[in-house]
C-alpha atoms as a PDB file:
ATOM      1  CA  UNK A   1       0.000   0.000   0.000  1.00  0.00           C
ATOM      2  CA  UNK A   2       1.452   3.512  -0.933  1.00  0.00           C
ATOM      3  CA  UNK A   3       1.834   5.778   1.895  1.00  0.00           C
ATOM      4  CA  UNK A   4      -1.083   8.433   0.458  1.00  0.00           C
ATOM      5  CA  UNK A   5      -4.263   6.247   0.219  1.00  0.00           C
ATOM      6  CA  UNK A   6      -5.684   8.976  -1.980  1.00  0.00           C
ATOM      7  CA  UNK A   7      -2.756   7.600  -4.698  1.00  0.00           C
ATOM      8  CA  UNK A   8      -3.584   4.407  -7.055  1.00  0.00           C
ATOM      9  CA  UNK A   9      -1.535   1.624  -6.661  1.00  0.00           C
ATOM     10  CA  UNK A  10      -0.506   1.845 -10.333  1.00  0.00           C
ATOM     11  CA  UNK A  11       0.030   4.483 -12.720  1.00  0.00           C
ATOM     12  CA  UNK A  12      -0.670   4.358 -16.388  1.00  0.00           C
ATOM     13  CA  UNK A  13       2.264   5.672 -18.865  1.00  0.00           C
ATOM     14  CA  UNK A  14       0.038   9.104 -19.080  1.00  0.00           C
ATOM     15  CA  UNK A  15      -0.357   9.377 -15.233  1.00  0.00           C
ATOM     16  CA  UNK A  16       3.233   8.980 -14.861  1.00  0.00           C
ATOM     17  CA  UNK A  17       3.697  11.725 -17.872  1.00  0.00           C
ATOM     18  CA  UNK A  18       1.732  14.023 -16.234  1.00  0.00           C
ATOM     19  CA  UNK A  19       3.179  13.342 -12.476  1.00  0.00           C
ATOM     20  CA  UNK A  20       6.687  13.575 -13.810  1.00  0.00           C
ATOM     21  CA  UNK A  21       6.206  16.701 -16.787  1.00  0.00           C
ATOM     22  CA  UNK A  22       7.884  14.549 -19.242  1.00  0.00           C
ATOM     23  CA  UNK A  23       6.810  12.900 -22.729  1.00  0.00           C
ATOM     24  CA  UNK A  24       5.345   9.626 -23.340  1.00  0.00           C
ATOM     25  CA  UNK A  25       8.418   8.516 -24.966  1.00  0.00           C
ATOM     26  CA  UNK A  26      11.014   9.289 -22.125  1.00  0.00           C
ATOM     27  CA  UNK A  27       8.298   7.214 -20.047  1.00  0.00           C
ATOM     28  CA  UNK A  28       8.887   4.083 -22.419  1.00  0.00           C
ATOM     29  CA  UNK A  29      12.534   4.676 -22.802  1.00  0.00           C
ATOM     30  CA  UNK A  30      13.230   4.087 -19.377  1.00  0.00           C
ATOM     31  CA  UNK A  31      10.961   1.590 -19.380  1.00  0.00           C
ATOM     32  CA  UNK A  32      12.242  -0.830 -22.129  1.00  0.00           C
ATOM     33  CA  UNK A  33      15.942  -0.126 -20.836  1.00  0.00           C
ATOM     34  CA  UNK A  34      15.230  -1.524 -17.852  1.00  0.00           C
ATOM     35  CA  UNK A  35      15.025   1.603 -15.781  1.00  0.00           C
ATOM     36  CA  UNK A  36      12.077   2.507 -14.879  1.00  0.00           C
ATOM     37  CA  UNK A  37       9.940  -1.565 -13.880  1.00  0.00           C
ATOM     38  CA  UNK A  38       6.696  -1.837 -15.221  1.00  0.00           C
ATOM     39  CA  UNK A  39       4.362  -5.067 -15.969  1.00  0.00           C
ATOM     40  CA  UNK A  40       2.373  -5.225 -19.434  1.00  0.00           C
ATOM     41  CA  UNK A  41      -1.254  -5.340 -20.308  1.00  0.00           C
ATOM     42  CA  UNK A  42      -2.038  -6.748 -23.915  1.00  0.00           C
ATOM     43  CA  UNK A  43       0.293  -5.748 -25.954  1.00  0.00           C
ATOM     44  CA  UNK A  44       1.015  -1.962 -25.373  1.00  0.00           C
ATOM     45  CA  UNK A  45      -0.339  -0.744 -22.647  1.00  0.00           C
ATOM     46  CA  UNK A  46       1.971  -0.662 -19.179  1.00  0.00           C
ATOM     47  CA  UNK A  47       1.444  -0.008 -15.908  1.00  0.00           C
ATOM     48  CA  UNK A  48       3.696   1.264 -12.993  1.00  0.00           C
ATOM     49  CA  UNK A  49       3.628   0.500  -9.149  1.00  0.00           C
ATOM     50  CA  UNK A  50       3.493   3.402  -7.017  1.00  0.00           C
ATOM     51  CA  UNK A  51       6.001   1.632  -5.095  1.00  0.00           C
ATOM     52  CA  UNK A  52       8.404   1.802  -7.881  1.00  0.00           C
ATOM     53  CA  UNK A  53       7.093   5.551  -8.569  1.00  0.00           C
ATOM     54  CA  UNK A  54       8.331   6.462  -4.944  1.00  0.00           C
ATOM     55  CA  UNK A  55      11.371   4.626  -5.109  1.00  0.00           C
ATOM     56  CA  UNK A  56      12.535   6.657  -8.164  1.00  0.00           C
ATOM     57  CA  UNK A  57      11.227   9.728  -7.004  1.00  0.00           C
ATOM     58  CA  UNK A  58      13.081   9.524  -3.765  1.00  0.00           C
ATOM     59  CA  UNK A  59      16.551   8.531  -5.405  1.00  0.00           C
ATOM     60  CA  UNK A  60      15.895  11.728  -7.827  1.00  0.00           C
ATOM     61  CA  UNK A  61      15.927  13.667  -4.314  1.00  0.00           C
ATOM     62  CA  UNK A  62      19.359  12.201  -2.683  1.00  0.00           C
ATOM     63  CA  UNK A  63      20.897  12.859  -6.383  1.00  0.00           C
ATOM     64  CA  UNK A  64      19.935  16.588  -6.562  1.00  0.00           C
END
């Protein structure tokens, strides 16, 4: 469980877009090189844990 419970577990590749101001592409970049983990649905669509969200967001912070 996230530590908001107003936040989804998951994000969609546009959720994450609009939570992190960047493109669709730099979404699925990171994605498909491993950076960023995310599980498939079908064929193209992704989704991300919050978890994994937090986790990057957090090591963004300690780098800056």
């Amino acid at each position: 469980m996230s530590s908001n419970d107003n936040e989804p577990a998951v994000l969609t590749v546009t959720e994450l877009c609009k939570r992190w101001k960047c493109s669709r592409r730099s979404v699925l970049d990171s994605i498909h090189a491993g950076k960023l983990d995310a599980f498939q649905l079908g064929e193209r669509a992704y989704r991300i844990r919050m978890e994994e969200v937090q986790r990057i967001e957090l090591n963004r912070k300690k780098s800056a």
